[in-house]
PDB file of N, CA and C in Angstrom:
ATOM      1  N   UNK A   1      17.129 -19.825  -9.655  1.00  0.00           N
ATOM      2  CA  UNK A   1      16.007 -19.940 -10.584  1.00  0.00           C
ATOM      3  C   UNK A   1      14.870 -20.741  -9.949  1.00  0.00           C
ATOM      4  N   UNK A   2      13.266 -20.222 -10.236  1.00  0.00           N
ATOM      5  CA  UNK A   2      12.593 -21.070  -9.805  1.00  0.00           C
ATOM      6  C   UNK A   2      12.111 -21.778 -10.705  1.00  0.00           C
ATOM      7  N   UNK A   3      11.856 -23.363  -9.921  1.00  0.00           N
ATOM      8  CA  UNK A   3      10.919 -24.186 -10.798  1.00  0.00           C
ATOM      9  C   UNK A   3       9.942 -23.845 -11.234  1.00  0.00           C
ATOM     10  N   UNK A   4       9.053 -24.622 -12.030  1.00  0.00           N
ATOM     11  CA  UNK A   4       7.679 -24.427 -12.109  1.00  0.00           C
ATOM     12  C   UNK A   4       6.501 -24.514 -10.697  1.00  0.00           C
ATOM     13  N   UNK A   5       6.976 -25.540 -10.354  1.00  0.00           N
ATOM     14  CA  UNK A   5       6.102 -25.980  -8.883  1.00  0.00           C
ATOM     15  C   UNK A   5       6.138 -25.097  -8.108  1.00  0.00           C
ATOM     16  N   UNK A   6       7.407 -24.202  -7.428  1.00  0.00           N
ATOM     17  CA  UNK A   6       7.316 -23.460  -6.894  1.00  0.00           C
ATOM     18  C   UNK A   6       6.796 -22.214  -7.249  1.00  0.00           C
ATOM     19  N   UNK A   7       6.497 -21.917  -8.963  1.00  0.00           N
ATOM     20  CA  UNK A   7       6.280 -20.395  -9.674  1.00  0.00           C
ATOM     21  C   UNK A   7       4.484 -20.641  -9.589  1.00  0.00           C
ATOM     22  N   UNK A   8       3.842 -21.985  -9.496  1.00  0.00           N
ATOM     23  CA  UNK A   8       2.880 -22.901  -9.230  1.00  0.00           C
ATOM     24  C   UNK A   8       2.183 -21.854  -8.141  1.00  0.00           C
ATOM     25  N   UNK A   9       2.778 -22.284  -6.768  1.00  0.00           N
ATOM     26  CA  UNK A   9       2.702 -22.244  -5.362  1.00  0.00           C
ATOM     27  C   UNK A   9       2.605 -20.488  -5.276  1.00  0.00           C
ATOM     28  N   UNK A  10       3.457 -19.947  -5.871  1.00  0.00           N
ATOM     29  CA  UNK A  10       3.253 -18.550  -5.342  1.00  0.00           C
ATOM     30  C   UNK A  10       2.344 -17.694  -6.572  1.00  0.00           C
ATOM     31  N   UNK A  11       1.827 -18.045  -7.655  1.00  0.00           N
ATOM     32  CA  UNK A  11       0.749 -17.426  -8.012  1.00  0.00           C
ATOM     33  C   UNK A  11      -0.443 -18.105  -7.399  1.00  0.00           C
ATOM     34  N   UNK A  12      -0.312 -19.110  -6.557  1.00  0.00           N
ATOM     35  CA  UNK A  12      -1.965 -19.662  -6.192  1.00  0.00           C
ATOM     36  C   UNK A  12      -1.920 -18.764  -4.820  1.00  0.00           C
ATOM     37  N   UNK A  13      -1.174 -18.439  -3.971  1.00  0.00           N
ATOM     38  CA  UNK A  13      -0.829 -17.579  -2.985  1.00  0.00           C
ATOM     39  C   UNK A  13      -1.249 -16.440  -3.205  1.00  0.00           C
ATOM     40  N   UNK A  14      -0.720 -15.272  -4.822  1.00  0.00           N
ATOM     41  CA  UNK A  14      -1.104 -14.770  -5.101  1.00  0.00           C
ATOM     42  C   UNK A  14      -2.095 -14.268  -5.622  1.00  0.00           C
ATOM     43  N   UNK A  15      -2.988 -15.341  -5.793  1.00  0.00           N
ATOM     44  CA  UNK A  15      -4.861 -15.317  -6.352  1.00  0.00           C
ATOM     45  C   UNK A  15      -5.284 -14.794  -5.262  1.00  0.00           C
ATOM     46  N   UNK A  16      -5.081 -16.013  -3.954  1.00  0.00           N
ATOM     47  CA  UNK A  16      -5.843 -16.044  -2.959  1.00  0.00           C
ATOM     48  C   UNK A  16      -5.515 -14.305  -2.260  1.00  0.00           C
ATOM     49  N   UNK A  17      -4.450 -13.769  -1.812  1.00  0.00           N
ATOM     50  CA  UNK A  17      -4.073 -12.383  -1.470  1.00  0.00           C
ATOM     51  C   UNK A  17      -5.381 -11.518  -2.618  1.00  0.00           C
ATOM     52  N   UNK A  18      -5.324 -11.484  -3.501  1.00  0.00           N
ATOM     53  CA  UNK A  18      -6.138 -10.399  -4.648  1.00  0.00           C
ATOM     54  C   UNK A  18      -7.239 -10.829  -4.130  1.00  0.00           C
ATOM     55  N   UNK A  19      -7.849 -11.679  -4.026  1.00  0.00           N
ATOM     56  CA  UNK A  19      -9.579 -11.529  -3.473  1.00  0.00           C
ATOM     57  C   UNK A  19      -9.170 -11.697  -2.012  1.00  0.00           C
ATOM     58  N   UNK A  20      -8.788 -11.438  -1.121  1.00  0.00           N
ATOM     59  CA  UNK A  20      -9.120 -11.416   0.676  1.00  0.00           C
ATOM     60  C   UNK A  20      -8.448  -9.962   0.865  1.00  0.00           C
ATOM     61  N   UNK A  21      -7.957  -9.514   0.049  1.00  0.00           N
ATOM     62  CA  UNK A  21      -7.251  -7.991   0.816  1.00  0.00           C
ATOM     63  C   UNK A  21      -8.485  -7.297   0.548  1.00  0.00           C
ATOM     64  N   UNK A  22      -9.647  -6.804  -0.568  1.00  0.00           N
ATOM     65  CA  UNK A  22     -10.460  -6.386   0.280  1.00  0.00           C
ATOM     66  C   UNK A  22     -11.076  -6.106   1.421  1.00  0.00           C
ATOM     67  N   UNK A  23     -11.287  -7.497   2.167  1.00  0.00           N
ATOM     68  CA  UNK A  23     -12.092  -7.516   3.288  1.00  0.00           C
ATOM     69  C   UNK A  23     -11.102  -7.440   4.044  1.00  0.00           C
ATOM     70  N   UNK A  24     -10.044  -6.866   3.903  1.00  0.00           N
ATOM     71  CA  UNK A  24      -9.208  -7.295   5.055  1.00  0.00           C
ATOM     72  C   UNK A  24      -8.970  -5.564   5.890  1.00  0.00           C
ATOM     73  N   UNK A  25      -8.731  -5.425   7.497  1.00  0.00           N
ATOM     74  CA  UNK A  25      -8.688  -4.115   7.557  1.00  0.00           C
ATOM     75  C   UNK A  25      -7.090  -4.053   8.326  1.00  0.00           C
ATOM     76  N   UNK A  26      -6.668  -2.836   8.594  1.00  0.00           N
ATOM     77  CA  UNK A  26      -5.733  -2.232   9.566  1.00  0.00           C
ATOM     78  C   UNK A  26      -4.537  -3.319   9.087  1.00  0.00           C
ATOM     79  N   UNK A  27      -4.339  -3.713   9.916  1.00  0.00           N
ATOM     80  CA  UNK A  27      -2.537  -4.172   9.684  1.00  0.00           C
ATOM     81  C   UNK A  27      -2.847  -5.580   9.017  1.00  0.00           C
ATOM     82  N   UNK A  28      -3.645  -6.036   9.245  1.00  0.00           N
ATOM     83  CA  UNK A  28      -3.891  -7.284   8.399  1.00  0.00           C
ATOM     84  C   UNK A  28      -3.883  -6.943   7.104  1.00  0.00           C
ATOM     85  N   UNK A  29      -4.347  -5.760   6.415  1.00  0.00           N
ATOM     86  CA  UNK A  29      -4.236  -5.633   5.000  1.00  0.00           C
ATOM     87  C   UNK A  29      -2.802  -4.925   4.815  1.00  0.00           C
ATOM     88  N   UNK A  30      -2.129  -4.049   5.533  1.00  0.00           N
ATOM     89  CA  UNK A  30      -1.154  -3.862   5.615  1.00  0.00           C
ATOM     90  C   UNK A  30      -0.009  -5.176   5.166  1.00  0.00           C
ATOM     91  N   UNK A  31       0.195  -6.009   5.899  1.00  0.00           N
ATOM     92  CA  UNK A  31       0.874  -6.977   5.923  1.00  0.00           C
ATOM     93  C   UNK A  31       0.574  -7.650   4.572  1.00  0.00           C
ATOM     94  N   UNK A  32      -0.878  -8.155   4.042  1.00  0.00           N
ATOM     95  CA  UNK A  32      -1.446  -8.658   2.968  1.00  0.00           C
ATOM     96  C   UNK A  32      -0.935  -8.179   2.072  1.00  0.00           C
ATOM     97  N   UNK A  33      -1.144  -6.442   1.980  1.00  0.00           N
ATOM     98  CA  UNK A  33      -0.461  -6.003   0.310  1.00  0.00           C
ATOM     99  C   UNK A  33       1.120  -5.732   0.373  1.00  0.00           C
ATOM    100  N   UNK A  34       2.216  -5.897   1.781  1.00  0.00           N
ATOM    101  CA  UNK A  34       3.419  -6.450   1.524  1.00  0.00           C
ATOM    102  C   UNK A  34       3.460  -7.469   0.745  1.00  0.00           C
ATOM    103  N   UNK A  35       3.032  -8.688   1.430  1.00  0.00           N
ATOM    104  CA  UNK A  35       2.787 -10.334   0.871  1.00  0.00           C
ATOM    105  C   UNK A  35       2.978  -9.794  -0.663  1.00  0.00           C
ATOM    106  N   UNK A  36       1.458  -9.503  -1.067  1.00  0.00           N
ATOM    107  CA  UNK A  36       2.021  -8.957  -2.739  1.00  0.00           C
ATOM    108  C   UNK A  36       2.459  -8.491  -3.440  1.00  0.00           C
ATOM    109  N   UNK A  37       3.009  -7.555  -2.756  1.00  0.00           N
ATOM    110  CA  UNK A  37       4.254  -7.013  -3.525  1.00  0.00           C
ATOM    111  C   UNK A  37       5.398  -7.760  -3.457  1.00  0.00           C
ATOM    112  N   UNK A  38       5.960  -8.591  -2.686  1.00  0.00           N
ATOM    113  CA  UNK A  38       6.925  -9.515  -2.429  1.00  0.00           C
ATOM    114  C   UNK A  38       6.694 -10.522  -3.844  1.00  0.00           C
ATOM    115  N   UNK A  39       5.138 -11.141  -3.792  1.00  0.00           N
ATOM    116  CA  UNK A  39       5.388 -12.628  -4.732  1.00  0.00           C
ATOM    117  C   UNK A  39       5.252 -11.884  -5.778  1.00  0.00           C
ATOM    118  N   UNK A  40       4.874 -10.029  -6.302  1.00  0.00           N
ATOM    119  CA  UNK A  40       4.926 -10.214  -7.903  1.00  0.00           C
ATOM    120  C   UNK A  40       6.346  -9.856  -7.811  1.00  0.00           C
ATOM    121  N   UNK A  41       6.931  -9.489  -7.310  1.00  0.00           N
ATOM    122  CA  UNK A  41       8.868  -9.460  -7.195  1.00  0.00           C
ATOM    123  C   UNK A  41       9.481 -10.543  -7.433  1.00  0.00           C
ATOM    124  N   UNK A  42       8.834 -11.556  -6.722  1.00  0.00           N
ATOM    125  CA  UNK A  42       9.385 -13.002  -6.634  1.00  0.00           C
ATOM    126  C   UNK A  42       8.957 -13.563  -8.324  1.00  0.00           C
ATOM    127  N   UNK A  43       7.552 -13.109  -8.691  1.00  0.00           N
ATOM    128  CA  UNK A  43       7.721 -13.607 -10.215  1.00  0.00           C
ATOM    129  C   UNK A  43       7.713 -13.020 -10.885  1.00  0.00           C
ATOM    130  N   UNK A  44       8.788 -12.057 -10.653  1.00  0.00           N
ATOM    131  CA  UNK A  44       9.095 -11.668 -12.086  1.00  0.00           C
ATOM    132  C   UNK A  44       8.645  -9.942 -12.298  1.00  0.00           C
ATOM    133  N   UNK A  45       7.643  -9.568 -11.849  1.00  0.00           N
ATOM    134  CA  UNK A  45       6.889  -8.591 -11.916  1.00  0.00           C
ATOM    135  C   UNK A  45       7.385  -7.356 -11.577  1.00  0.00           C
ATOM    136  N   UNK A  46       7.026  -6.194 -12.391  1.00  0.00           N
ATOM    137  CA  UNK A  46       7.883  -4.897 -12.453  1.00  0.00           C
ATOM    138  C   UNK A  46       7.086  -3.944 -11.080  1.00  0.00           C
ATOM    139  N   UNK A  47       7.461  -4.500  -9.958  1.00  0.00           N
ATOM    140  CA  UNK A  47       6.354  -3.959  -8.846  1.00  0.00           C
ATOM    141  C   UNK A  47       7.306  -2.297  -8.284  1.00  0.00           C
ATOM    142  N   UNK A  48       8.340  -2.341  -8.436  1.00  0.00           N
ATOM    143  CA  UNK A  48       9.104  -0.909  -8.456  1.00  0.00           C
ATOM    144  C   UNK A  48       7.969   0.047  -8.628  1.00  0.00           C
ATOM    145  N   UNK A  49       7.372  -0.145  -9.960  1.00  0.00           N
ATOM    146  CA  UNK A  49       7.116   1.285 -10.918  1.00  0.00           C
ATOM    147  C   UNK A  49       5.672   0.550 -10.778  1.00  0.00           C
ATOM    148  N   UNK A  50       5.475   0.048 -10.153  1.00  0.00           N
ATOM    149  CA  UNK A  50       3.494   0.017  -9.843  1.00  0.00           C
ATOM    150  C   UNK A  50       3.325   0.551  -8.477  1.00  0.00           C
ATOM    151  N   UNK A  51       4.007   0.520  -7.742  1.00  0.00           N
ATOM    152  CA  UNK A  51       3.704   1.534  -6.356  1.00  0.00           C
ATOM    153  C   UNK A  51       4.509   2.180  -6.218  1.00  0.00           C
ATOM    154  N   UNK A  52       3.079   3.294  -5.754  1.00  0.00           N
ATOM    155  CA  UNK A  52       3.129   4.726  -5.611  1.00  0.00           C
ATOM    156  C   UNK A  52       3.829   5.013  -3.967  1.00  0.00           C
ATOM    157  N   UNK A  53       5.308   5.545  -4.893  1.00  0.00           N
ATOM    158  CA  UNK A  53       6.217   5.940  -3.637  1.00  0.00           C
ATOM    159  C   UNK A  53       5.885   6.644  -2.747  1.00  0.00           C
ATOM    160  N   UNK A  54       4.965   7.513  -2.877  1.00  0.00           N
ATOM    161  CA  UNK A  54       4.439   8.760  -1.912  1.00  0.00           C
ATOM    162  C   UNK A  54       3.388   7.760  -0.968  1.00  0.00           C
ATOM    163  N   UNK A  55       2.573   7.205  -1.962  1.00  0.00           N
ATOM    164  CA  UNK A  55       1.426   6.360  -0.893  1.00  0.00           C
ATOM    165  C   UNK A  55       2.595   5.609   0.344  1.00  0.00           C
ATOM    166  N   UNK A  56       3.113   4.730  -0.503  1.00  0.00           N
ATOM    167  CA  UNK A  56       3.845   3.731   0.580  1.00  0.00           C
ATOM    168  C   UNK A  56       4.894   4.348   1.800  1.00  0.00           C
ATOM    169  N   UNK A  57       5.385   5.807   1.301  1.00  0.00           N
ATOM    170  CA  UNK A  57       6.123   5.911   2.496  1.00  0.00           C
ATOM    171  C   UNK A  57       5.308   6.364   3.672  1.00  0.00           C
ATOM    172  N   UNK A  58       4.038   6.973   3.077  1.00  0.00           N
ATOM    173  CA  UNK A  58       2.824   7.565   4.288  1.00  0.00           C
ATOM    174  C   UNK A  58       2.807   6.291   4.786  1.00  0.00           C
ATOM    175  N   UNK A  59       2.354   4.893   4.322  1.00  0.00           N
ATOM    176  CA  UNK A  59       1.681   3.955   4.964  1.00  0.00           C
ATOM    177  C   UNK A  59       2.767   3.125   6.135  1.00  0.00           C
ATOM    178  N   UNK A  60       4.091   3.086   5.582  1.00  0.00           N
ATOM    179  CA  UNK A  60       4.873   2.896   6.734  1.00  0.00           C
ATOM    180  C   UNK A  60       5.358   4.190   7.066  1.00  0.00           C
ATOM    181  N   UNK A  61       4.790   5.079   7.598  1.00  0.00           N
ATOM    182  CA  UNK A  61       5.337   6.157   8.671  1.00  0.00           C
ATOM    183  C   UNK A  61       6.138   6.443   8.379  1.00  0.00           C
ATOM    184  N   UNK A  62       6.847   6.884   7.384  1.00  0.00           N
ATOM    185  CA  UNK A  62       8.071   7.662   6.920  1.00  0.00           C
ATOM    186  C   UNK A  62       8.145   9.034   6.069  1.00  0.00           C
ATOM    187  N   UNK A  63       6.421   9.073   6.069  1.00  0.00           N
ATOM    188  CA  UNK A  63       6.369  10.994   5.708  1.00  0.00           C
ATOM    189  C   UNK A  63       5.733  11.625   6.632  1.00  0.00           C
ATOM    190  N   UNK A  64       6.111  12.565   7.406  1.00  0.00           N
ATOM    191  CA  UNK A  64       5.607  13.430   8.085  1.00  0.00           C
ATOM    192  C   UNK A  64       4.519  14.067   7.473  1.00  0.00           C
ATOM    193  N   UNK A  65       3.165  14.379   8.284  1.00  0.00           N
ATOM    194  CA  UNK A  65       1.540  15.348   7.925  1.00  0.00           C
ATOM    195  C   UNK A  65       2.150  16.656   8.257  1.00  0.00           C
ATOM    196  N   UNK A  66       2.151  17.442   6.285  1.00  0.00           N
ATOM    197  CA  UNK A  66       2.097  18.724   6.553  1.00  0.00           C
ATOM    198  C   UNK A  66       1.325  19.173   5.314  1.00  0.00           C
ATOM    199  N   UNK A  67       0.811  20.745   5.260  1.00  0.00           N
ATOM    200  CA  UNK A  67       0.196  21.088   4.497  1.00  0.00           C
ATOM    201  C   UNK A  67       0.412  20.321   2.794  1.00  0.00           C
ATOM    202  N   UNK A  68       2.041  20.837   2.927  1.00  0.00           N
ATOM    203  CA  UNK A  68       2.332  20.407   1.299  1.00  0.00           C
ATOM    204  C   UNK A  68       2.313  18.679   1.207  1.00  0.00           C
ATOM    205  N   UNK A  69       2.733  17.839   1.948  1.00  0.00           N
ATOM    206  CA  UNK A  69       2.476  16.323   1.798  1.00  0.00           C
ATOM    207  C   UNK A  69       0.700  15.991   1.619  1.00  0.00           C
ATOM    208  N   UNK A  70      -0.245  17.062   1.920  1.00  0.00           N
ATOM    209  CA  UNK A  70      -1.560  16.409   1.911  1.00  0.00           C
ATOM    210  C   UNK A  70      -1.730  17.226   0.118  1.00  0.00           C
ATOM    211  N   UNK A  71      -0.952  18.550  -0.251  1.00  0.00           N
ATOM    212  CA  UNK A  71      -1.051  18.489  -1.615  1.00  0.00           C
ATOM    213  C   UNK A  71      -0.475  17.451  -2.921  1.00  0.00           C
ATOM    214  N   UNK A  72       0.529  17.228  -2.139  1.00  0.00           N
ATOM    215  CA  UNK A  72       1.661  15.828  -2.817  1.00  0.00           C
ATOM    216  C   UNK A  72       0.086  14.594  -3.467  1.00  0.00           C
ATOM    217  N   UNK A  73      -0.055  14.356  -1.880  1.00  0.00           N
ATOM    218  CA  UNK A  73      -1.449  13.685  -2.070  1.00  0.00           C
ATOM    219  C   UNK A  73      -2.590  13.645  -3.297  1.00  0.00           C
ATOM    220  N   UNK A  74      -3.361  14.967  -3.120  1.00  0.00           N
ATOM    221  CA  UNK A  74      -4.169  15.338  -3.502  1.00  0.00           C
ATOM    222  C   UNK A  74      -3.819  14.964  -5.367  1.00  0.00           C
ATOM    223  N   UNK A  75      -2.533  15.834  -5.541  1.00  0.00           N
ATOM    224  CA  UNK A  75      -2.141  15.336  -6.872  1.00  0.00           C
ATOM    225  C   UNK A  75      -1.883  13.886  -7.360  1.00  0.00           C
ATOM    226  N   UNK A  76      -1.740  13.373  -6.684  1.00  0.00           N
ATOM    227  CA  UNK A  76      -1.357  11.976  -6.944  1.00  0.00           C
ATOM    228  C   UNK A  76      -2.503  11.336  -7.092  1.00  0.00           C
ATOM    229  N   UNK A  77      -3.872  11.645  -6.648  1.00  0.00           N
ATOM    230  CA  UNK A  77      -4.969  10.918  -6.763  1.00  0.00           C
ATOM    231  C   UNK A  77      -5.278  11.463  -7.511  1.00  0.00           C
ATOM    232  N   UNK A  78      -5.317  12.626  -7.917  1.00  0.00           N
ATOM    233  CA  UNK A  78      -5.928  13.326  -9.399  1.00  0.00           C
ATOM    234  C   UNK A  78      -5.468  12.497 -10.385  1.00  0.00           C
ATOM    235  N   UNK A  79      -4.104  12.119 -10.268  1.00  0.00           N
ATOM    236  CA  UNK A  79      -3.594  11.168 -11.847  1.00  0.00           C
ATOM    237  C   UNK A  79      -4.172   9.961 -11.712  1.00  0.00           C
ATOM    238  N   UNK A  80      -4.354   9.514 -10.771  1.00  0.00           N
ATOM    239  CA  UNK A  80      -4.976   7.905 -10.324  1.00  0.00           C
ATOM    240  C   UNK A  80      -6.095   7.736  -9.639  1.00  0.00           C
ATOM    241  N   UNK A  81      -6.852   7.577  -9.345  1.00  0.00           N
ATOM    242  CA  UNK A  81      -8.125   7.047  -8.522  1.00  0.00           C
ATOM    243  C   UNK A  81      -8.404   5.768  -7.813  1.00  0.00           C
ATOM    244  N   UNK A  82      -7.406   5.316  -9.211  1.00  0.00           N
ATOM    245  CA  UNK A  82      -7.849   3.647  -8.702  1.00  0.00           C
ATOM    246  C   UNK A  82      -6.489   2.887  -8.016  1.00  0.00           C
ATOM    247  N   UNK A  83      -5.571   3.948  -7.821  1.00  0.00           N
ATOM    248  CA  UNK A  83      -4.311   3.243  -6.945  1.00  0.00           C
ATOM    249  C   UNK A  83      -5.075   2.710  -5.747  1.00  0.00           C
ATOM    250  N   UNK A  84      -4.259   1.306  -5.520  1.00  0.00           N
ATOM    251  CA  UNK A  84      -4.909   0.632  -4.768  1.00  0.00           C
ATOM    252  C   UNK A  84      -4.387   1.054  -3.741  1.00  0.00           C
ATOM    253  N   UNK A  85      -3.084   1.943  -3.111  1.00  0.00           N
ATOM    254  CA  UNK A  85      -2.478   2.176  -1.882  1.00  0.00           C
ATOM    255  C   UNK A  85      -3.500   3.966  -1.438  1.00  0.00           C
ATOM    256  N   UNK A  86      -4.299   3.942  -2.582  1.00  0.00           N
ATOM    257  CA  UNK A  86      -4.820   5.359  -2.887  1.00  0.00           C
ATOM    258  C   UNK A  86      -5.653   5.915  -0.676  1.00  0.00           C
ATOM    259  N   UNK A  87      -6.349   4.809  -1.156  1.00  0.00           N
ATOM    260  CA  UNK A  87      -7.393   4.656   0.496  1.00  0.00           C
ATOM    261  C   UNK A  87      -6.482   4.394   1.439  1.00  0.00           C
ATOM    262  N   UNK A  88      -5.442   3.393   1.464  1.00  0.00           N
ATOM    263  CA  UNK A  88      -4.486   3.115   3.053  1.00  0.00           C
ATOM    264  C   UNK A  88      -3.560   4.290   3.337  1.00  0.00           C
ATOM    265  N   UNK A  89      -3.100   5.011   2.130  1.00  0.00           N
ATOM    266  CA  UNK A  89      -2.216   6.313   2.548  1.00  0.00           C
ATOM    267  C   UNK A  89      -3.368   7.106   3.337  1.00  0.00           C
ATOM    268  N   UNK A  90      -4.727   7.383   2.568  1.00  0.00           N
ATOM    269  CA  UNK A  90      -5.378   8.706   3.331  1.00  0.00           C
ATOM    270  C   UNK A  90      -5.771   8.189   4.559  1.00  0.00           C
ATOM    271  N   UNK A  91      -6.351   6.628   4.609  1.00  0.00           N
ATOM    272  CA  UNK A  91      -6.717   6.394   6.430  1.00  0.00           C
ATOM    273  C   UNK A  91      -5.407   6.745   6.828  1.00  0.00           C
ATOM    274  N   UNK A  92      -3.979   6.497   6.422  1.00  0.00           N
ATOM    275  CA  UNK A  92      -2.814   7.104   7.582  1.00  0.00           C
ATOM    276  C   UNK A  92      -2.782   8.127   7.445  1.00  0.00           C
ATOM    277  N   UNK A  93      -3.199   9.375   7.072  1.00  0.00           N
ATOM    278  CA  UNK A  93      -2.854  10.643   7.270  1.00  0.00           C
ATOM    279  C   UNK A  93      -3.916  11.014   8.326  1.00  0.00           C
ATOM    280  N   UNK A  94      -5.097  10.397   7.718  1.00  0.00           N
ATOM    281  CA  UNK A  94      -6.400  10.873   8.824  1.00  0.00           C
ATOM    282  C   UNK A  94      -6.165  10.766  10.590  1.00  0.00           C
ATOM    283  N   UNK A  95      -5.528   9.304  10.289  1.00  0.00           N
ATOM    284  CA  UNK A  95      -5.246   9.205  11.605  1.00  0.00           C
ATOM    285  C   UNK A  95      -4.315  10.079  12.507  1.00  0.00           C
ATOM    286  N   UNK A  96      -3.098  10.570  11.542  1.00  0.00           N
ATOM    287  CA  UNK A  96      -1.653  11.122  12.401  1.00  0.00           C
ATOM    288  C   UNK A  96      -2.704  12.690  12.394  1.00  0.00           C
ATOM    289  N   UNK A  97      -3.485  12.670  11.471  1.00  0.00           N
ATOM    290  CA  UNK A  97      -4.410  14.193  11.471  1.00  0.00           C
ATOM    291  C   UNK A  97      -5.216  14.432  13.119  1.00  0.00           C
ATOM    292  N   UNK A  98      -5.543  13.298  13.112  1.00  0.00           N
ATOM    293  CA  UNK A  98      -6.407  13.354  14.295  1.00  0.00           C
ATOM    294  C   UNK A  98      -5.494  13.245  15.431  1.00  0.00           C
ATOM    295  N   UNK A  99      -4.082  12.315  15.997  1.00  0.00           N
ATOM    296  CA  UNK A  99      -3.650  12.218  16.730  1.00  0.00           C
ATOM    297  C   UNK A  99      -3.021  13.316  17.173  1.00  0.00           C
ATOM    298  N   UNK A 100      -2.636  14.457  16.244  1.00  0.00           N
ATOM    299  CA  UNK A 100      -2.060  16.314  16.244  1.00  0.00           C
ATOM    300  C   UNK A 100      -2.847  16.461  16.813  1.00  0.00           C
ATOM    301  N   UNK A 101      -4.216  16.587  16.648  1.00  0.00           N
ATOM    302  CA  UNK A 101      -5.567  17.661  16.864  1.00  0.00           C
ATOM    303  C   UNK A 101      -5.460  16.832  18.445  1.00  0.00           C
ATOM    304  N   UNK A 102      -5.380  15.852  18.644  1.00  0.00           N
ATOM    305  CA  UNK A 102      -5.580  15.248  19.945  1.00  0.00           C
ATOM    306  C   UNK A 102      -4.639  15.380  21.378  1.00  0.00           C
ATOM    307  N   UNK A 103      -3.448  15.792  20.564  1.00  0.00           N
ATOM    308  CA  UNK A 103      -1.916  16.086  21.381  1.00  0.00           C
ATOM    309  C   UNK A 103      -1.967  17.667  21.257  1.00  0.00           C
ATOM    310  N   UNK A 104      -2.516  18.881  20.920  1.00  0.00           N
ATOM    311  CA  UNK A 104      -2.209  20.501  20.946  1.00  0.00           C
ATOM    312  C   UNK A 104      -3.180  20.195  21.663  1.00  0.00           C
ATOM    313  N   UNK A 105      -4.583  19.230  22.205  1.00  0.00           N
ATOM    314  CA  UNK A 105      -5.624  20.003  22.657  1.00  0.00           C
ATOM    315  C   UNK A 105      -5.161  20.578  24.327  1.00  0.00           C
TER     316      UNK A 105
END
């Protein structure tokens, strides 16, 4: 069980993460929105069923770029817009998009 002091310590952790992951890019925000998903786990928070399984397995490299995964996509932002993993899944597809086009040439 945690104390207070410590439940203290990791929502002030957790303020500071919610305003700097904006500005933050590439693996630094990567790492950042782990961090938060960890401390709303740690307090308490139903973070399971707030991220989007499809985003997160693109973002750690565990779905392969194919036609039907960029429709998977497409639908998933139709229900949401404002998922916050919405932008880091499509920069990783863009990229493994471009690294194909770069390896057949």
């Amino acid at each position: 069980m945690m104390n207070a002091m410590e439940k203290l310590k990791l929502t002030k952790e957790l303020r500071q993460l919610v305003d700097v992951i904006p500005d933050q890019k590439g693996m630094e925000k990567l790492s950042s929105a782990k961090r938060l998903r960890e401390l709303i786990e740690l307090l308490g928070g139903k973070v399971a069923e707030a991220i989007n399984e499809l985003y997160q397995s693109i973002i750690d490299g565990k779905a392969e770029v194919s036609v039907e995964l960029l429709q998977k996509v497409r639908a998933e932002a139709e229900k949401n817009l404002q998922d916050p993993l919405l932008i880091d899944a499509v920069n990783v597809l863009i990229a493994q998009v471009n690294e194909m086009v770069g390896t057949e040439e």
